[in-house]
C-alpha atoms as a PDB file:
ATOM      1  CA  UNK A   1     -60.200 160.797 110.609  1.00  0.00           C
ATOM      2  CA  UNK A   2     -61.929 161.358 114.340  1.00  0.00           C
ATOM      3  CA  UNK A   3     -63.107 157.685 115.435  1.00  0.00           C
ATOM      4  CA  UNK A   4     -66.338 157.008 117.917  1.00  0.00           C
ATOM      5  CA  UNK A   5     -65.897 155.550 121.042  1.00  0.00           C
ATOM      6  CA  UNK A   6     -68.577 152.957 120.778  1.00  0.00           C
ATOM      7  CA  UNK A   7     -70.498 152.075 117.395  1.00  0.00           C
ATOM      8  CA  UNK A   8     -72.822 154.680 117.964  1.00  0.00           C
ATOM      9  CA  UNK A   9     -70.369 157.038 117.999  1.00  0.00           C
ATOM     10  CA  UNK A  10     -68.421 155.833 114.871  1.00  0.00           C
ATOM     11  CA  UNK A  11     -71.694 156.357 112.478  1.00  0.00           C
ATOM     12  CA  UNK A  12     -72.177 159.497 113.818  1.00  0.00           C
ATOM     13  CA  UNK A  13     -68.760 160.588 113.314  1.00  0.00           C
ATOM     14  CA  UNK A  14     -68.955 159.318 109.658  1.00  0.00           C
ATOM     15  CA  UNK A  15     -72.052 160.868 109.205  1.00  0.00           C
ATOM     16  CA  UNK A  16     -70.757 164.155 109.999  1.00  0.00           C
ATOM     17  CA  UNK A  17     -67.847 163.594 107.650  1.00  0.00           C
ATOM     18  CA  UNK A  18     -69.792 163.069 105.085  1.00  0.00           C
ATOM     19  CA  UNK A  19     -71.960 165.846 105.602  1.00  0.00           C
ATOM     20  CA  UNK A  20     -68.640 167.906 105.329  1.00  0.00           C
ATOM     21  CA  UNK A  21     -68.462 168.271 108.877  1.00  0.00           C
ATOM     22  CA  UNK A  22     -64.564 168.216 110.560  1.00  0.00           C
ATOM     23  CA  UNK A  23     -64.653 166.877 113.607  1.00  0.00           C
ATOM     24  CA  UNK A  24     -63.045 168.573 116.426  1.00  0.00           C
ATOM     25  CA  UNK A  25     -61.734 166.884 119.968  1.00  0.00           C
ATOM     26  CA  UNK A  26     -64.850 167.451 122.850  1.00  0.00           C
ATOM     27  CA  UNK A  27     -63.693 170.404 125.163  1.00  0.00           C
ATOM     28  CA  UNK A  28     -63.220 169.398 129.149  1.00  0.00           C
ATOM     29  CA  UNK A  29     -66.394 170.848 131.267  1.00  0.00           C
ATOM     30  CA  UNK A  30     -65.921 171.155 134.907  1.00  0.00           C
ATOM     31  CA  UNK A  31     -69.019 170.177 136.790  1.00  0.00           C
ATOM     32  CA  UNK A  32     -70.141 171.855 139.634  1.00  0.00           C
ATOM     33  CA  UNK A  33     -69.162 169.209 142.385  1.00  0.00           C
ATOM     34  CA  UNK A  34     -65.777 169.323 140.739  1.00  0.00           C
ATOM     35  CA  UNK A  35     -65.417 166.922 137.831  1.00  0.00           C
ATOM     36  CA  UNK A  36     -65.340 167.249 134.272  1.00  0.00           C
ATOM     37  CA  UNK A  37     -67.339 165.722 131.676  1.00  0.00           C
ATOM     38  CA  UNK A  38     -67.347 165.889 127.307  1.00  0.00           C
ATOM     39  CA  UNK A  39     -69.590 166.296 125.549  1.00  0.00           C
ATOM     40  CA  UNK A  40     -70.115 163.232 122.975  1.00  0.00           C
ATOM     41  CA  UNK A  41     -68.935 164.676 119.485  1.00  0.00           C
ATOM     42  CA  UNK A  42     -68.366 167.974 118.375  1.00  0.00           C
ATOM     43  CA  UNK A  43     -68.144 168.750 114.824  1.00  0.00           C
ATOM     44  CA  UNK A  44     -67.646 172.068 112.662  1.00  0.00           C
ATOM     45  CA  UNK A  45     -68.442 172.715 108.970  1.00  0.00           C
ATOM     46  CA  UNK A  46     -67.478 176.181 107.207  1.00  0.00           C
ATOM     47  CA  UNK A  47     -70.754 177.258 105.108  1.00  0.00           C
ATOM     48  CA  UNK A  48     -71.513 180.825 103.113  1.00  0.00           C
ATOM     49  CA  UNK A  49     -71.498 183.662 105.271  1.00  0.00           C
ATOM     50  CA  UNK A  50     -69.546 181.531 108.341  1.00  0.00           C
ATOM     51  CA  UNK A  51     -69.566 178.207 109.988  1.00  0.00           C
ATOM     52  CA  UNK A  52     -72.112 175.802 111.983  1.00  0.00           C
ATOM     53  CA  UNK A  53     -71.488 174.072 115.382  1.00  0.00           C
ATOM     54  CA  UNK A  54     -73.085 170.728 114.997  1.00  0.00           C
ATOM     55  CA  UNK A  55     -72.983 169.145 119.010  1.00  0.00           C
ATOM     56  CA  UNK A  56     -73.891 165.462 119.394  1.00  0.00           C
ATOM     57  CA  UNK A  57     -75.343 163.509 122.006  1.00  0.00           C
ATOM     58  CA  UNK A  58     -75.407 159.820 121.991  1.00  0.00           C
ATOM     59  CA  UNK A  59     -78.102 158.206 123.618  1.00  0.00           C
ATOM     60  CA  UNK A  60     -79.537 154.396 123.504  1.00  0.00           C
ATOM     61  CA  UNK A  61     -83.815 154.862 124.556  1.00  0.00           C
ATOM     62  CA  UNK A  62     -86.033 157.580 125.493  1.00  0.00           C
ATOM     63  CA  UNK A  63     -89.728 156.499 126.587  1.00  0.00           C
ATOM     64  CA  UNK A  64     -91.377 159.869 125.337  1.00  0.00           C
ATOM     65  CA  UNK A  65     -90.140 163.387 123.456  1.00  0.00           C
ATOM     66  CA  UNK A  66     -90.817 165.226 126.551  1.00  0.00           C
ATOM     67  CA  UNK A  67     -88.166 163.188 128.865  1.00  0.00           C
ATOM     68  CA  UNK A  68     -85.823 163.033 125.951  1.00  0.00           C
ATOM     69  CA  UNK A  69     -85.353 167.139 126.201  1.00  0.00           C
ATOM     70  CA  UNK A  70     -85.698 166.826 130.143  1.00  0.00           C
ATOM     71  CA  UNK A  71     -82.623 163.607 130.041  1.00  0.00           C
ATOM     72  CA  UNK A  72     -80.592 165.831 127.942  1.00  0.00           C
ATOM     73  CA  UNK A  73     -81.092 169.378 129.187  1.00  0.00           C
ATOM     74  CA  UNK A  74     -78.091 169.155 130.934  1.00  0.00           C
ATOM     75  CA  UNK A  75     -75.691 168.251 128.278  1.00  0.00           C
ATOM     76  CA  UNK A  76     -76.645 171.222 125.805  1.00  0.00           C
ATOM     77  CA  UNK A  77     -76.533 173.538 128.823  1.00  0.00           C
ATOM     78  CA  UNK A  78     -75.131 177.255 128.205  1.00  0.00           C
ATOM     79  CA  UNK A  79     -72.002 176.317 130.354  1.00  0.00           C
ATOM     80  CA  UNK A  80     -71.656 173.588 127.835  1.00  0.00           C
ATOM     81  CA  UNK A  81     -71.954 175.556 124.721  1.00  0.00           C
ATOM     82  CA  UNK A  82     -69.517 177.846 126.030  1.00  0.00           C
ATOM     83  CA  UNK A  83     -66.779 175.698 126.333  1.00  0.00           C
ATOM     84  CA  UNK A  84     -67.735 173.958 122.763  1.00  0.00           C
ATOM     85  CA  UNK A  85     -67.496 177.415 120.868  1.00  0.00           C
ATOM     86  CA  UNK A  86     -64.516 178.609 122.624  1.00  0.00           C
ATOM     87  CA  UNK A  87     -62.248 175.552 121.539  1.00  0.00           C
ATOM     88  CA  UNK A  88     -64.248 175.663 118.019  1.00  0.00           C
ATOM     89  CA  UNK A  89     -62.148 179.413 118.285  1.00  0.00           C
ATOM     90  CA  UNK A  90     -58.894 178.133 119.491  1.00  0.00           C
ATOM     91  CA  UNK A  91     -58.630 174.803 117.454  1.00  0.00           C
ATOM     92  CA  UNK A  92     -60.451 175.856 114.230  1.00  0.00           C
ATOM     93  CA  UNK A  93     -60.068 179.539 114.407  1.00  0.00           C
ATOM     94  CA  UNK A  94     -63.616 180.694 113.268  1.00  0.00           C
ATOM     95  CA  UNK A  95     -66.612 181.992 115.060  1.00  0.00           C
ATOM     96  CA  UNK A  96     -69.136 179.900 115.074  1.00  0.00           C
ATOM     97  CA  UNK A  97     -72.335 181.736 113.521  1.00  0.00           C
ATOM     98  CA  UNK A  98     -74.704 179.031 114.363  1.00  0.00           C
ATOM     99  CA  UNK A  99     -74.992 175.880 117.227  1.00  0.00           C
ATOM    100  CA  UNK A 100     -77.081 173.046 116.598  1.00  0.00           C
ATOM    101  CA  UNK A 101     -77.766 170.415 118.818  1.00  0.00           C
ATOM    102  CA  UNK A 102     -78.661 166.944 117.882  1.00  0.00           C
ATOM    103  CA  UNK A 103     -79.379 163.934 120.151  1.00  0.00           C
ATOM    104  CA  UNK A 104     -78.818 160.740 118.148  1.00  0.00           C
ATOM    105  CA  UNK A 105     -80.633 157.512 119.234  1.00  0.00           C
ATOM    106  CA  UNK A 106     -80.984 153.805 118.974  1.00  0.00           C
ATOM    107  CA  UNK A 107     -84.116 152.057 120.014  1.00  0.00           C
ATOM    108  CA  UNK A 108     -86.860 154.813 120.298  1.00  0.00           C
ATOM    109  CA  UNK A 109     -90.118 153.288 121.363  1.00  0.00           C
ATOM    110  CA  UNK A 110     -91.738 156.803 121.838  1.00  0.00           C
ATOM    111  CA  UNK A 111     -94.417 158.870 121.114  1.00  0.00           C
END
């Protein structure tokens, strides 16, 4: 079993799991000044017809919806998706019919 890095992390990872979701290591994905950065937890669940992509992104507070999407744009960007499915296809061996994308918080005080 995949473990969290923090305790966020953990119940996500054991939320997954028990939605029948296998949880895959994050792929590496260079930045543009360089670096690398992973995304948070990646896990993938085989359904009829093909399999789901279900990304998460930890986060602790967001003061509204609309700078929730705007903090987190960059971590569900196409680059990023990109790398996720292609090691979904080398570690799993399926291709992915479906991506979701799923920001999971602690202490919303939003709108």
């Amino acid at each position: 079993m995949a473990f969290g890095i923090n305790w966020l992390e953990g119940l996500a990872v054991e939320w997954l799991a028990l939605d029948g979701f296998a949880i895959i290591p994050p792929p590496p994905v260079p930045t543009p000044n360089g670096g690398r950065r992973f995304p948070d937890l990646v896990g993938v669940k085989n359904v009829a017809g093909g399999s789901t992509i279900r990304h998460c992104e930890m986060g602790a507070t967001a003061p509204s919806v609309q700078k929730l999407a705007a903090q987190y744009a960059d971590k569900f960007a196409p680059n990023v998706r990109s790398a996720v499915k292609a090691e979904v296809r080398r570690v799993v061996r399926v291709n992915p019919d479906s991506y979701e994308m799923w920001v999971v918080l602690y202490g919303f005080k939003g709108d």
